[in-house]
C-alpha atoms as a PDB file:
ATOM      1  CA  UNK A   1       0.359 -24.254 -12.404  1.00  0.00           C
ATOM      2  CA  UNK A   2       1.612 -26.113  -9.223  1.00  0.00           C
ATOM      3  CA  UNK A   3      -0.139 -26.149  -6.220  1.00  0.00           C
ATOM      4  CA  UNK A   4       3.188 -24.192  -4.616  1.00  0.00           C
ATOM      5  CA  UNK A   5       2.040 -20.993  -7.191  1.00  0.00           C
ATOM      6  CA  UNK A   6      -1.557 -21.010  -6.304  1.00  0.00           C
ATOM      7  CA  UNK A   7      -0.679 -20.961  -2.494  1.00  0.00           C
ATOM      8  CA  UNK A   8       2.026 -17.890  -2.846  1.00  0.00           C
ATOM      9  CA  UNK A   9      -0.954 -15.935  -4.968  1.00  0.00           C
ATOM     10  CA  UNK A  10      -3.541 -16.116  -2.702  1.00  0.00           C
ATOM     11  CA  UNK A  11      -1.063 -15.286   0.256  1.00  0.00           C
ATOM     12  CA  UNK A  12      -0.152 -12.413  -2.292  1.00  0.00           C
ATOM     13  CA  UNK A  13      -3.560 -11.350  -2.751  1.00  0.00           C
ATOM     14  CA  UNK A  14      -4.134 -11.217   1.393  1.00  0.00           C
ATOM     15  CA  UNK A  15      -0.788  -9.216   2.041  1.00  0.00           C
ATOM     16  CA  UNK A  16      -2.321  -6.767  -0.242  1.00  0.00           C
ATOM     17  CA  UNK A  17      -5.888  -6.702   1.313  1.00  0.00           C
ATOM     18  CA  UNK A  18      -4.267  -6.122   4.749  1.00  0.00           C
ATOM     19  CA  UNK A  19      -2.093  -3.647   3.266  1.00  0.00           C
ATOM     20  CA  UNK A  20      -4.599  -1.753   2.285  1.00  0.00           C
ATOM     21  CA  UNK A  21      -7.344  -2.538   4.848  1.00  0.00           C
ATOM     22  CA  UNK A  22      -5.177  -1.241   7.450  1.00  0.00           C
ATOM     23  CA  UNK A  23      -3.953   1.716   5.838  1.00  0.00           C
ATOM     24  CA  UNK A  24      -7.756   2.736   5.484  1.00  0.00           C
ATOM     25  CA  UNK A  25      -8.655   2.311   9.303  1.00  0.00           C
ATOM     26  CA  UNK A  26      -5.022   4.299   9.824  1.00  0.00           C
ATOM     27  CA  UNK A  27      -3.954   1.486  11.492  1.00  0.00           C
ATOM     28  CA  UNK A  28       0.086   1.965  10.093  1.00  0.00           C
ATOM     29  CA  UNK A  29       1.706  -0.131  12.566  1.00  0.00           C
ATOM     30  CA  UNK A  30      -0.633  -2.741  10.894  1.00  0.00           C
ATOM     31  CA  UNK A  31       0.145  -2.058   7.636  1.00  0.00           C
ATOM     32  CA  UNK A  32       3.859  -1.866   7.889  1.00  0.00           C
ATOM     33  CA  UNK A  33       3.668  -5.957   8.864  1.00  0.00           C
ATOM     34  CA  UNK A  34       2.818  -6.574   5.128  1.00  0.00           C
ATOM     35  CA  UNK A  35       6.569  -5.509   4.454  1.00  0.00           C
ATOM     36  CA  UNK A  36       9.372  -7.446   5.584  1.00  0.00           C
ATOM     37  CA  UNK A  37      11.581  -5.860   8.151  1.00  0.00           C
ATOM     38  CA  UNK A  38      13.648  -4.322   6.241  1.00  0.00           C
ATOM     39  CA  UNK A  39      11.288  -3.908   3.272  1.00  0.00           C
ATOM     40  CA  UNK A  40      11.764  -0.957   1.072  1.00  0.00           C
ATOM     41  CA  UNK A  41       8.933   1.550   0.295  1.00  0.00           C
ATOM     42  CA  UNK A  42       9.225   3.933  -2.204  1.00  0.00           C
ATOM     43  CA  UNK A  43       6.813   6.572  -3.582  1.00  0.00           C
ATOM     44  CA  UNK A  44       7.640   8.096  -7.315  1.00  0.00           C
ATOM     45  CA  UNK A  45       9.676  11.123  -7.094  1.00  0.00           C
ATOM     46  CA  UNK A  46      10.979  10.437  -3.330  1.00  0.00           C
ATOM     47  CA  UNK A  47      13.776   9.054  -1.826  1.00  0.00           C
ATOM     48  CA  UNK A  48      12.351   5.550  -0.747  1.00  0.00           C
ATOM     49  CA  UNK A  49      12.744   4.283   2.723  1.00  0.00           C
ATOM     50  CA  UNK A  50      13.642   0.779   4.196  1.00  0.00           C
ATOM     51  CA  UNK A  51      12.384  -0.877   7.453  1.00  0.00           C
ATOM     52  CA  UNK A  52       8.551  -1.085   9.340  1.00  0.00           C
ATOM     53  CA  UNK A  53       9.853   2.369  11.218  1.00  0.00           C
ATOM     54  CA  UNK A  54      10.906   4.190   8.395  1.00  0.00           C
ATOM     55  CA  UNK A  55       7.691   3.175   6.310  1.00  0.00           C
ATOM     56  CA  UNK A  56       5.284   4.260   9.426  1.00  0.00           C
ATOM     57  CA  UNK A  57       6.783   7.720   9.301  1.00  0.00           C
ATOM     58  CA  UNK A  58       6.643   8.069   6.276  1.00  0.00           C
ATOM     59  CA  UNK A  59       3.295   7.552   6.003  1.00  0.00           C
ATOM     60  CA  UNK A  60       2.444   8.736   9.446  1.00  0.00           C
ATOM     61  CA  UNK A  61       2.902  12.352   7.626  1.00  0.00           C
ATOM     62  CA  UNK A  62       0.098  11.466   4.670  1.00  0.00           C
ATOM     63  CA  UNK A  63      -2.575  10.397   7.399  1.00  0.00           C
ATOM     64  CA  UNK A  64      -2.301  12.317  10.384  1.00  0.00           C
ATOM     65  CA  UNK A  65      -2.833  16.447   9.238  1.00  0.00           C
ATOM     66  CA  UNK A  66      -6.151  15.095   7.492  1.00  0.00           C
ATOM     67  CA  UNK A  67      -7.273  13.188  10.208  1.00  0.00           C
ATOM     68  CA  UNK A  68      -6.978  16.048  12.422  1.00  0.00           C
ATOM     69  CA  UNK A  69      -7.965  18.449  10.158  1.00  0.00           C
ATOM     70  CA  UNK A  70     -11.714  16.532   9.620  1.00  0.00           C
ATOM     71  CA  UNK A  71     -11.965  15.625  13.197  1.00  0.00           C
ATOM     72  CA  UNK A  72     -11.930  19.858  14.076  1.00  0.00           C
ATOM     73  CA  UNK A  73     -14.161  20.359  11.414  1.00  0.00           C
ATOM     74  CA  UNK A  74     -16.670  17.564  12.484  1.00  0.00           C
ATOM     75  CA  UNK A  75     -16.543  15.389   9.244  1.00  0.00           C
ATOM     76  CA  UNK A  76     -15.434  11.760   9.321  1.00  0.00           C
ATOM     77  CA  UNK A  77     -11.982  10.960   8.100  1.00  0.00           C
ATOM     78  CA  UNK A  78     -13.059   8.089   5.375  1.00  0.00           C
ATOM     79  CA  UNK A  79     -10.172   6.572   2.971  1.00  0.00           C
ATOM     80  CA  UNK A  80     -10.974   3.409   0.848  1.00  0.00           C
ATOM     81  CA  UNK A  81      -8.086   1.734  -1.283  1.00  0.00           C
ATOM     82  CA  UNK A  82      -9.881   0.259  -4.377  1.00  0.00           C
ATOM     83  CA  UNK A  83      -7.146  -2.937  -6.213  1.00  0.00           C
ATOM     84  CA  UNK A  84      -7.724  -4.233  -9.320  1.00  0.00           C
ATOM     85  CA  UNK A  85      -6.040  -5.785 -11.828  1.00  0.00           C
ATOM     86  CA  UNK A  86      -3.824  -7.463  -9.893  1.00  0.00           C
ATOM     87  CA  UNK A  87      -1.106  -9.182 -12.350  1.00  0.00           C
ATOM     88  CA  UNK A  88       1.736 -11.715 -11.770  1.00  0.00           C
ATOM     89  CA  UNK A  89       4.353 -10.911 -13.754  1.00  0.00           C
ATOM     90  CA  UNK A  90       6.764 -13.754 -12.473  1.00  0.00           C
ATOM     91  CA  UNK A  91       6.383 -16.242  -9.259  1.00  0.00           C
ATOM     92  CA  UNK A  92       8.746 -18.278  -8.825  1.00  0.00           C
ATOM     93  CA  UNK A  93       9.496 -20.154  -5.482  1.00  0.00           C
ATOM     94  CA  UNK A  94      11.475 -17.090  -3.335  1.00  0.00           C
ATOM     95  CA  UNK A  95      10.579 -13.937  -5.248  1.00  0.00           C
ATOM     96  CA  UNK A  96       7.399 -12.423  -6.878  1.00  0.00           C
ATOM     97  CA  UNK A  97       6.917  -9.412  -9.170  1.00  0.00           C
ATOM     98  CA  UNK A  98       3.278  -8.490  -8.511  1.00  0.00           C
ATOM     99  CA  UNK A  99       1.768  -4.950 -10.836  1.00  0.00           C
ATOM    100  CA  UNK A 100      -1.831  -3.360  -9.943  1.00  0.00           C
ATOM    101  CA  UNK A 101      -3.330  -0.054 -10.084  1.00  0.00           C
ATOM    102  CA  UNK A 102      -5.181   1.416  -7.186  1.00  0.00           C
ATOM    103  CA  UNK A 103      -7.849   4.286  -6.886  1.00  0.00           C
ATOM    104  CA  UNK A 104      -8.381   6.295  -3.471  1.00  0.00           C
ATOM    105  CA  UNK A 105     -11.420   7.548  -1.765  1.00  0.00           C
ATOM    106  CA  UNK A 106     -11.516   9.822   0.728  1.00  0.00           C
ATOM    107  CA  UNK A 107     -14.303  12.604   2.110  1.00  0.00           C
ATOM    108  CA  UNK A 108     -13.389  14.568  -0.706  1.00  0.00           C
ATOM    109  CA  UNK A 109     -14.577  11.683  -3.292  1.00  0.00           C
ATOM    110  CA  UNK A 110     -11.922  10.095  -5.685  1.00  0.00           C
ATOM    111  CA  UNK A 111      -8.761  11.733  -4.028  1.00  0.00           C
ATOM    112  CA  UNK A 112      -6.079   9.755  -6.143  1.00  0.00           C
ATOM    113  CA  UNK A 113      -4.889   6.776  -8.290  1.00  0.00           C
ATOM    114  CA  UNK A 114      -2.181   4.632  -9.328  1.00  0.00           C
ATOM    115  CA  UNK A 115       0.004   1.750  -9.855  1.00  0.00           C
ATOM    116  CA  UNK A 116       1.812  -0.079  -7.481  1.00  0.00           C
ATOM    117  CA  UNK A 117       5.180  -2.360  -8.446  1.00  0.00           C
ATOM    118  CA  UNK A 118       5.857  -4.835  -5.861  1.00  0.00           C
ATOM    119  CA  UNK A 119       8.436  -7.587  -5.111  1.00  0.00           C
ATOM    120  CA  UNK A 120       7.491 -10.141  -2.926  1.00  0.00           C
ATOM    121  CA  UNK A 121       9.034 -12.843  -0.760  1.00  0.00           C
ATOM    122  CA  UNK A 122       8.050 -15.395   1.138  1.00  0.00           C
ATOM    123  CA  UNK A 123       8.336 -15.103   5.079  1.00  0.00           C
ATOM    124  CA  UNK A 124       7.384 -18.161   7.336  1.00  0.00           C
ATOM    125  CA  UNK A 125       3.447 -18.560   6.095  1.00  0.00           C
ATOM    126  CA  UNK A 126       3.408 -15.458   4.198  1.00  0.00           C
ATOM    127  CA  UNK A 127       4.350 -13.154   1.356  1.00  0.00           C
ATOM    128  CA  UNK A 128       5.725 -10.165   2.398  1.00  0.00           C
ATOM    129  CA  UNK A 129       6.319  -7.068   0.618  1.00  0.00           C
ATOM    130  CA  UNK A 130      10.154  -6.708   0.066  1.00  0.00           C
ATOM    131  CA  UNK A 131      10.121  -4.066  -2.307  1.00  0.00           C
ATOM    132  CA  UNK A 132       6.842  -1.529  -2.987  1.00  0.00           C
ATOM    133  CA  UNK A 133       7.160   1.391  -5.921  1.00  0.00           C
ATOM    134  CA  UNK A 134       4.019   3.406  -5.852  1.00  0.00           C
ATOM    135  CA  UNK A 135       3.266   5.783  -8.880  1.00  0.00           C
ATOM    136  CA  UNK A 136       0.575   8.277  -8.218  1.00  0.00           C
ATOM    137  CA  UNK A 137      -1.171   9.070 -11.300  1.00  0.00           C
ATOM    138  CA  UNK A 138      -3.106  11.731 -11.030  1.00  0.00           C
ATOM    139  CA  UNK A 139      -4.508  13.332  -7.435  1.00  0.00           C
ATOM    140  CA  UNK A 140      -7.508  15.914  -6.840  1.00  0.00           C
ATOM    141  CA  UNK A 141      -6.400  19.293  -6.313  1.00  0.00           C
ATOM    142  CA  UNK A 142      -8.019  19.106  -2.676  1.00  0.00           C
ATOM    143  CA  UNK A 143      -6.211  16.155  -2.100  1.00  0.00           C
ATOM    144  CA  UNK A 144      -6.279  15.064   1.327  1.00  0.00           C
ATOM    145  CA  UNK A 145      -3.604  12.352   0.792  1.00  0.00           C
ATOM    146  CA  UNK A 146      -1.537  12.477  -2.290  1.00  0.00           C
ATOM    147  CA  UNK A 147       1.298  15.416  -2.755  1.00  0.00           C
ATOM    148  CA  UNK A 148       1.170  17.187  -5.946  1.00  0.00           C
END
């Protein structure tokens, strides 16, 4: 493996982190830097959307009713994204086809879990997200995130 792989994984594995680190502190303005500006986000069974706007809005909806929802009823909004098994399925110099599943906790406990398909690129210093497919699993049925 060249020195030009091991580089683009590790700035893989960080895109993800923030990804998911600032989805947790509902920080979506944040989040929607790990895509490129007219990245593509789309979630199984929905129309996908393209662009940093579109992708906060989208997930603008899946944050903010819960938030609000445990702030009037005194309990603290808590979501942790879990990674693992984060596989390479192809890197090659412009383009990456990254696969890992994901588990959710919330206040409720395990809320939901899943895969996510990605396609990155790279963008000055970084790997950005052009393309993300999310597949949801399974979610609890007092979900506080995922859509049944």
């Amino acid at each position: 493996m060249d020195l030009w792989e091991l580089a683009a994984r590790e700035r893989i594995r960080d895109t993800l982190a923030r990804y998911n680190w600032s989805g947790d502190a509902l920080r979506l303005d944040d989040l929607a830097q790990s895509f490129c500006e007219d990245g593509e986000l789309e979630l199984r069974g929905r129309e996908s959307v393209r662009g940093r706007a579109a992708i906060v809005e989208l997930l603008g909806g899946a944050v903010a009713t819960p938030k609000a929802t445990a702030q009037a009823s005194g309990m603290k909004r808590i979501v942790r994204h879990y990674l693992t098994n984060i596989r390479f399925t192809e890197v090659r110099p412009d383009e990456a086809r990254v696969a890992c599943y994901f588990t959710v906790f919330t206040e409720i406990g395990l809320d939901h879990y899943g895969r996510y398909r990605d396609v990155f690129v790279p963008v000055g210093d970084d790997w950005l997200i052009r393309h993300r497919f999310v597949a949801t699993d399974w979610s609890a049925p007092d979900s506080t995130m995922a859509r049944r």
